[in-house]
Protein backbone atom coordinates (compact mmCIF):
# COMPACT_ATOMS: atom_id res chain seq x y z
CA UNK A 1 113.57 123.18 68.80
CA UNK A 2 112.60 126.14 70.70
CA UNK A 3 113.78 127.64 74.52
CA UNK A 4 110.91 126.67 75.85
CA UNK A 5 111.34 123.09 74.63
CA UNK A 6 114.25 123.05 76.10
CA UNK A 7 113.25 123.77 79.30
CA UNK A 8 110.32 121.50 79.43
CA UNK A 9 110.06 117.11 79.32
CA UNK A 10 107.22 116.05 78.43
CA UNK A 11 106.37 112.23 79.63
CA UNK A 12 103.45 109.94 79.09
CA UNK A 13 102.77 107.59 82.35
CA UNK A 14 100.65 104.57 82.84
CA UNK A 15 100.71 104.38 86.44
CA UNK A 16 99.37 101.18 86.94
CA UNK A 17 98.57 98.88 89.52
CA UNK A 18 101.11 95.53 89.06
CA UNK A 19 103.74 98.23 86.58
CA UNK A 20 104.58 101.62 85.73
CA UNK A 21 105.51 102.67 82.04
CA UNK A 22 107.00 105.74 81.04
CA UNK A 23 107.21 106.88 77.64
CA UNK A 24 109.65 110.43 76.52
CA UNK A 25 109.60 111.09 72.51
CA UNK A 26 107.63 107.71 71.94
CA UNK A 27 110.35 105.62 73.77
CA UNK A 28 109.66 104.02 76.94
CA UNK A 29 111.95 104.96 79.35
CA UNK A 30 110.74 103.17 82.46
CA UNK A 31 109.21 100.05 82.79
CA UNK A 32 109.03 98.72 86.00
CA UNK A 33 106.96 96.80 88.78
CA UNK A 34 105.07 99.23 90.95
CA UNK A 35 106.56 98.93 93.99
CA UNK A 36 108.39 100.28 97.04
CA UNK A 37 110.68 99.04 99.56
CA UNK A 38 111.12 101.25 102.33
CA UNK A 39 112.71 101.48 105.46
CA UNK A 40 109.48 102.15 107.95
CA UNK A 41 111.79 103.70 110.29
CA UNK A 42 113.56 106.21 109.14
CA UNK A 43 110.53 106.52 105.69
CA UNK A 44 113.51 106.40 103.48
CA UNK A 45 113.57 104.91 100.15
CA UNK A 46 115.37 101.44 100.10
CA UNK A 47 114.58 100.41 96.44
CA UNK A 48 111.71 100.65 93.46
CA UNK A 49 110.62 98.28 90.85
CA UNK A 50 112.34 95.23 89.69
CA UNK A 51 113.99 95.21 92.82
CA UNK A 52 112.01 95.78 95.36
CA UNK A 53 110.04 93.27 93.31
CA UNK A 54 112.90 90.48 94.60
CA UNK A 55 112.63 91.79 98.17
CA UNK A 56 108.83 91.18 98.31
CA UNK A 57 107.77 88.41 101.07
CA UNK A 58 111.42 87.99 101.93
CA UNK A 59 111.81 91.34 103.95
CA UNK A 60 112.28 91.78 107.78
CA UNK A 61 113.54 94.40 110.61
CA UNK A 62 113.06 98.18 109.55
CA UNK A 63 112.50 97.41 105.48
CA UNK A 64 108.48 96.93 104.03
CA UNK A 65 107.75 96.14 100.72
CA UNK A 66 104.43 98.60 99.74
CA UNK A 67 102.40 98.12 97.03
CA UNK A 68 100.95 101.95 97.12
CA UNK A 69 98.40 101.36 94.55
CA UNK A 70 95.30 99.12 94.77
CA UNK A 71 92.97 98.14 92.49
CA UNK A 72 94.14 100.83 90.24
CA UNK A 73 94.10 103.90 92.38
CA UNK A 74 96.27 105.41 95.09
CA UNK A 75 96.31 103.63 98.14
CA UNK A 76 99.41 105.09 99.95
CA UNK A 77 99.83 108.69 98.94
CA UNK A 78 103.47 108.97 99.97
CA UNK A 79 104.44 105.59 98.94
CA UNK A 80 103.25 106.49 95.15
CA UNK A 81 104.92 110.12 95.56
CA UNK A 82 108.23 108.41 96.40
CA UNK A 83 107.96 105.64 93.98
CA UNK A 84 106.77 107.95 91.09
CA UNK A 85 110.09 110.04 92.39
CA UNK A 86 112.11 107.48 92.08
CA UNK A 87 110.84 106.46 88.70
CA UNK A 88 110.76 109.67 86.91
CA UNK A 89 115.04 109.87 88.28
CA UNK A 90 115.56 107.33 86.34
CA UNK A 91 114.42 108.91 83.11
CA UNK A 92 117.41 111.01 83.36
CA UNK A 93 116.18 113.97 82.58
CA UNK A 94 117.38 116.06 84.88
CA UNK A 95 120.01 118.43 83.48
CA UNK A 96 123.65 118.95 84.66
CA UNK A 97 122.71 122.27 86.21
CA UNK A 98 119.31 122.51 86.49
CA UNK A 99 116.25 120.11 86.20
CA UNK A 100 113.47 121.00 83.65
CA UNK A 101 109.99 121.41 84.35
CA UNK A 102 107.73 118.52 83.31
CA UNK A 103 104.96 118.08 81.48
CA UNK A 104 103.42 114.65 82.03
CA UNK A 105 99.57 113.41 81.28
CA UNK A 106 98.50 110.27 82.75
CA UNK A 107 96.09 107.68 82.76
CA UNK A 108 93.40 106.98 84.96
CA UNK A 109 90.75 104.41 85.59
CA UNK A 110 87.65 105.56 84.92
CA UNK A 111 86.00 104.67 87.77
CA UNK A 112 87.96 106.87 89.67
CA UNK A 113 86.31 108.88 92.58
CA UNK A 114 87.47 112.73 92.37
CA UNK A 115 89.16 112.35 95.95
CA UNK A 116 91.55 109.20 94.21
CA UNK A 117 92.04 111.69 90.94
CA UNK A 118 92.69 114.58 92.92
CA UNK A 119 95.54 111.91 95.02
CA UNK A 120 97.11 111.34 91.31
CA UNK A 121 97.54 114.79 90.38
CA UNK A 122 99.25 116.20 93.95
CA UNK A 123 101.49 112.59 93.58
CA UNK A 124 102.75 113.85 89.95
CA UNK A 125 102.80 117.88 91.33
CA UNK A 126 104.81 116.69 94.09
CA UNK A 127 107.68 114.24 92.15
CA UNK A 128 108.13 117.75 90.21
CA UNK A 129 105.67 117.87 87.06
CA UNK A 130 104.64 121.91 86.41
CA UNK A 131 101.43 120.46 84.28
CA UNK A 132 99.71 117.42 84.76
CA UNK A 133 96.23 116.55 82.35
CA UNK A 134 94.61 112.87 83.28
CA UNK A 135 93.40 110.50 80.09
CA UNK A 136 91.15 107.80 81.12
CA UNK A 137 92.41 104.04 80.70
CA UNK A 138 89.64 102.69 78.29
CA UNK A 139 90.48 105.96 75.84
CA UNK A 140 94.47 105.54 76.37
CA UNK A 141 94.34 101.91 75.28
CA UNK A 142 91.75 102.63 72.46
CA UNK A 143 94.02 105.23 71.24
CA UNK A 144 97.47 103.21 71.75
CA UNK A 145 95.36 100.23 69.76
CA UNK A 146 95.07 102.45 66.90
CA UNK A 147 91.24 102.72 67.16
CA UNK A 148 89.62 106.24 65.46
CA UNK A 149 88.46 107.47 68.98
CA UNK A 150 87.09 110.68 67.62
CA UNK A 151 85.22 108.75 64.70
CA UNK A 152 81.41 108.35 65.25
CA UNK A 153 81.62 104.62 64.92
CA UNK A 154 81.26 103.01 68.36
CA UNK A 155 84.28 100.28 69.54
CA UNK A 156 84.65 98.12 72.28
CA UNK A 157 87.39 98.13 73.86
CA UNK A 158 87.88 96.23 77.70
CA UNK A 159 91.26 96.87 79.31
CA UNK A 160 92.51 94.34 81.60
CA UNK A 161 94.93 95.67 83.54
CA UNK A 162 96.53 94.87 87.48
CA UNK A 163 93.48 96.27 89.96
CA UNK A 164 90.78 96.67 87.61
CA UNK A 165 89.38 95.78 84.24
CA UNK A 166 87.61 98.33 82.07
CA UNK A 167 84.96 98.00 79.95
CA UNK A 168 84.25 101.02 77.72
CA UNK A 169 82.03 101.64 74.13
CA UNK A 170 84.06 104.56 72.72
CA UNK A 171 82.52 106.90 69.65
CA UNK A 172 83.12 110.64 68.86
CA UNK A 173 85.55 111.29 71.33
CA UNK A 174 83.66 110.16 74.52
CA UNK A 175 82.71 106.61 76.75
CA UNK A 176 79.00 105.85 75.58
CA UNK A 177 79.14 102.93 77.84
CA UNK A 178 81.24 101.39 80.58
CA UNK A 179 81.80 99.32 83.22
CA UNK A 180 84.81 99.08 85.80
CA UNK A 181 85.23 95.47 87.96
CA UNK A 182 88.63 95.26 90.52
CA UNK A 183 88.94 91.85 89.05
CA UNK A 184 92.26 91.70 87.24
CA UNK A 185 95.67 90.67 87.25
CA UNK A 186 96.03 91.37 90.63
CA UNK A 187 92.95 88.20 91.80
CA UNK A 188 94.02 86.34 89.72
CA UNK A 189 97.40 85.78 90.84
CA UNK A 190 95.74 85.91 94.52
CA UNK A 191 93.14 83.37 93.30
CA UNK A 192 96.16 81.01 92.01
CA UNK A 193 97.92 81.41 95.94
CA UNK A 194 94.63 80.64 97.36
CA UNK A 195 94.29 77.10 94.71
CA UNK A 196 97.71 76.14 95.94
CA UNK A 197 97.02 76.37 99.65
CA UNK A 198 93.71 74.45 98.81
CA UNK A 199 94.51 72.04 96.84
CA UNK A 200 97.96 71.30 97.23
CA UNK A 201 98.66 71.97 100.52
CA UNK A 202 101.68 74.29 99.31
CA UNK A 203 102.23 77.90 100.59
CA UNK A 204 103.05 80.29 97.50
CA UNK A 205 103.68 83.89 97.59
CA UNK A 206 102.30 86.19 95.04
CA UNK A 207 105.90 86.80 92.72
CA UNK A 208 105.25 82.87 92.04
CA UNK A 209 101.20 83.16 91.65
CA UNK A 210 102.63 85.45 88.75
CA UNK A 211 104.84 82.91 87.10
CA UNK A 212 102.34 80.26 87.30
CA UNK A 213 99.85 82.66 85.41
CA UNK A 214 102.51 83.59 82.91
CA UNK A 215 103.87 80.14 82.15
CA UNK A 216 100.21 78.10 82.43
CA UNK A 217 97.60 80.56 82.66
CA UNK A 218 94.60 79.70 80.91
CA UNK A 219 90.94 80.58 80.72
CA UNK A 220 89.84 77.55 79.16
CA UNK A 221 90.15 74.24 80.24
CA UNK A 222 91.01 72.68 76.54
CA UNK A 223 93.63 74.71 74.59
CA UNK A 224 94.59 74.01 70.98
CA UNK A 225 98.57 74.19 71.66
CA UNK A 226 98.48 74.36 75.42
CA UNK A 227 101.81 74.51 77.71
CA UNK A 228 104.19 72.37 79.32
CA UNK A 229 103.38 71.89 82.95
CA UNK A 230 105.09 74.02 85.18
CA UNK A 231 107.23 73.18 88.30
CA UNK A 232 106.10 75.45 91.46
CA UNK A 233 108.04 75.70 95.05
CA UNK A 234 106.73 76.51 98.06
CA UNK A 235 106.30 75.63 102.01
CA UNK A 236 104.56 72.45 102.59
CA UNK A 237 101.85 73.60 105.03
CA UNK A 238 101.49 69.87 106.66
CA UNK A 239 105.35 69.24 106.88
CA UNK A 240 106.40 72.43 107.05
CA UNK A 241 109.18 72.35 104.92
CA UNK A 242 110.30 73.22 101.12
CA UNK A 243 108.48 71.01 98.19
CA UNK A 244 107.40 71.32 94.97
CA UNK A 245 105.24 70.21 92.78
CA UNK A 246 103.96 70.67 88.84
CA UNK A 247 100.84 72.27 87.84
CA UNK A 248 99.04 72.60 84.28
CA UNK A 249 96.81 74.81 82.61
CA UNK A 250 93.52 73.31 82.93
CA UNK A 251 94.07 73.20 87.42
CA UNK A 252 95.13 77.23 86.89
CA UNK A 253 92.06 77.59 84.11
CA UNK A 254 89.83 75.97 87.01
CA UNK A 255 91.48 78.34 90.02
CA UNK A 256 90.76 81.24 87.75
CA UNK A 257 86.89 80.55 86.65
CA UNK A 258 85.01 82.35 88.93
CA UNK A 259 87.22 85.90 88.41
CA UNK A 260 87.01 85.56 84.36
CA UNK A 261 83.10 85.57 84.91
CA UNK A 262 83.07 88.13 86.62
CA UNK A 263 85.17 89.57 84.08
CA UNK A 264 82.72 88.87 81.41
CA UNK A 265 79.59 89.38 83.79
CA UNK A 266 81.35 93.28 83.11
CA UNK A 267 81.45 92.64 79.17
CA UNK A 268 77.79 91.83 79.02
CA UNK A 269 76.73 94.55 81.37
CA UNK A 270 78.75 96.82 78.94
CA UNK A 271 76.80 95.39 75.88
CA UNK A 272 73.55 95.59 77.43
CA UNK A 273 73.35 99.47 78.10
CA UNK A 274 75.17 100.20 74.89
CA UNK A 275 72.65 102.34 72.70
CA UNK A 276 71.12 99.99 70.17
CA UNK A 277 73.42 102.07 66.89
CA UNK A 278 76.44 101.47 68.96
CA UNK A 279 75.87 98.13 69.32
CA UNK A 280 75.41 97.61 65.22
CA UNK A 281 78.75 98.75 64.86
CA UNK A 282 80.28 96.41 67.88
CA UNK A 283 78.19 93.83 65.86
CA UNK A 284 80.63 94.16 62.83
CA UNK A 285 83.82 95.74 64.32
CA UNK A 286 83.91 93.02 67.46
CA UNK A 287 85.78 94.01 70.48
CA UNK A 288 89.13 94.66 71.32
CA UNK A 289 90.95 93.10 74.39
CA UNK A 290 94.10 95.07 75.77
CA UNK A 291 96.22 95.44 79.01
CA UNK A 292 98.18 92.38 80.26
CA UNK A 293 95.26 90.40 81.25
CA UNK A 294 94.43 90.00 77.93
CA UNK A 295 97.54 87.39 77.34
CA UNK A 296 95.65 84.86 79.11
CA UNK A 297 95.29 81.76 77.12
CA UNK A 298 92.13 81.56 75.73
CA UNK A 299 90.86 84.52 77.36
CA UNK A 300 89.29 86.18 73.80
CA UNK A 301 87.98 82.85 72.87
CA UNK A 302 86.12 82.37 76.13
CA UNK A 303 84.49 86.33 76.06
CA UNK A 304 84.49 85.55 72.37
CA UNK A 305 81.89 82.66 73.21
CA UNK A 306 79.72 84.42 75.68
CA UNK A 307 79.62 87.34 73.10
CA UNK A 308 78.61 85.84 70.36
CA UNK A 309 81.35 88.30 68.64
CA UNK A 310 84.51 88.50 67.23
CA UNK A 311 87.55 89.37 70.10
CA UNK A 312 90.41 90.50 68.90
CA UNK A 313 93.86 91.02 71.03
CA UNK A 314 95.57 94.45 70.14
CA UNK A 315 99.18 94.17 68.78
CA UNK A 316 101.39 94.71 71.93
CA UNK A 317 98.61 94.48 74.80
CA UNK A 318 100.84 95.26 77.68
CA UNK A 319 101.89 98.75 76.25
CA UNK A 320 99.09 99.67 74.60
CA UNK A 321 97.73 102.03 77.57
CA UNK A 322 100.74 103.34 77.63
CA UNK A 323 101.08 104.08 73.71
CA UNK A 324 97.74 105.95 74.10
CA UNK A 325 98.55 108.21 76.60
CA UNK A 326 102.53 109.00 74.61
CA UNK A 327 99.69 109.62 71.75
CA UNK A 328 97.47 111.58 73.57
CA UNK A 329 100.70 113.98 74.83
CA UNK A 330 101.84 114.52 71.48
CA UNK A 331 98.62 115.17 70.37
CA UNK A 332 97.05 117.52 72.76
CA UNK A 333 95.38 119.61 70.58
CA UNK A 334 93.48 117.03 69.18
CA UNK A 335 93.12 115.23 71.81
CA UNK A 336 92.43 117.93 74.30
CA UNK A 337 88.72 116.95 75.22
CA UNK A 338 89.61 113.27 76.01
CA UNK A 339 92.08 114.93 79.17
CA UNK A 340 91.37 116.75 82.20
């Protein structure tokens, strides 16, 4: 190990909308919920992550819950500057004596507008990184899927992530194709709240819209091993008072319907200005579905369908964004024209 290593940390950061994962030496270090609770009053920092998660809807007086990014970018500068802060403290990197300078690349959607990229780089300059490079989200996961990025075969890969899902056709080290639609994790769990309230009469808040979609979440209405119902709480809106109720996967599935095609609306949009060599490889490699969103039930069968191709889930969805960009650090020098 040399000085200089010494003095420097590198860390790989998905900065996502709905969570934040930090990776140091290929082990993730954070993984958390991104989100702030702060006290609006005195703009101090009350709690991050899992638990300013719990405080969310159930807040009042001086403390706010903030969300600081939206549909994958930077809504709230200072909110993500504190957050990311708060985050990158509890790596625990900081020395007895002194704190090291940090090296840190991460990812970005790549629909980003120069104004939201320039917002991510001053966030990570400002929670103390000396050198920041930016990977784009569709490359990160294709990398952390373990798909030859630099290898003049073209692969689809669509990211599903929080605020946004990306669409990308990836060969020789560049996005031949791609589309970016803010429908993700994120509307779904808002269109779930909004089924409740319509159809059942029962006032949710979004930490709950969450649980539904992880315990009955389905894109299809006819699964081959589908889930137990699920029993949901909530404010009566005609009585006013506590009740709850079950749902199953094919009332989620039908809450869900209209954001999943707009989801593969993206997919065929994709495919259709894909150059026509690209598109024979996609024919016999299929496409790869990462990011959380991609643990819907049925999801790769449904895009699967539409296709007319073979959709494959990538081992570990939820990290795989995040194993990219680790990747992508460790690698620089090879993969120094897939950062900025």
């Amino acid at each position: 190990m040399g000085l200089f290593s010494l003095f420097t940390k590198e860390i790989a950061i998905d900065l996502g909308t709905a969570n934040t994962v930090i990776l140091h030496e290929n082990k993730v270090v954070v993984d958390e919920p991104s989100i702030i609770a702060m006290n609006f009053r005195s703009k101090t920092v009350v709690a991050v992550g899992k638990k300013a998660l719990m405080m969310e809807g159930k807040t009042s007086g001086d403390i706010v819950t903030i969300r600081p990014l939206k549909n994958g970018v930077i809504a709230d500068f200072q909110a993500a500057e504190l957050m990311l802060r708060e985050f990158i403290k509890m790596t625990n990197m900081a020395g007895k004596f002194f704190s090291p300078a940090m090296k840190m690349v991460i990812c970005i959607p790549s629909g980003i507008t120069e104004v939201e990229e320039r917002a991510v780089r001053e966030s990570a300059e400002q929670a103390g990184a000396k050198e920041v490079r930016l990977i784009y989200e569709p490359m990160a996961a294709a990398i952390g899927s373990g798909i030859d990025v630099l290898d003049a075969n073209g692969n689809m890969i669509i990211d599903i992530g929080g605020g946004t899902s990306e669409v990308a056709v990836i060969a020789l080290g560049s996005i031949a194709a791609k589309t970016s639609v803010q429908v993700a994790g994120d509307r779904l769990n808002s269109d779930i709240q909004q089924f409740m309230l319509r159809e059942h009469n029962l006032a949710i808040g979004l930490p709950t819209a969450e649980q539904i979609k992880k315990n009955v979440g389905a894109a299809v209405t006819q699964l081959d091993n589908p889930p137990d119902a699920y029993m949901v709480s909530g404010r009566d809106l005609v009585l006013g008072i506590p009740r709850s109720i079950q749902v199953n996967y094919q009332e989620v599935s039908t809450a869900l319907n209209n954001s999943i095609s707009a989801i593969e609306q993206a997919v065929m949009q994709a495919l259709n200005i894909t150059p026509a060599e690209l598109s024979a490889d996609i024919y016999k490699t299929g496409i790869y579905l990462a990011g959380g969103g991609s643990l819907l039930r049925g999801l790769d069968k449904r895009i699967s369908k539409i296709t007319q191709l073979p959709v494959h889930v990538v081992d570990d969805p939820l990290r795989a964004v995040a194993r990219g960009t680790a990747i992508a650090l460790k690698n620089l020098d090879k993969f120094e024209s897939l950062t900025k």
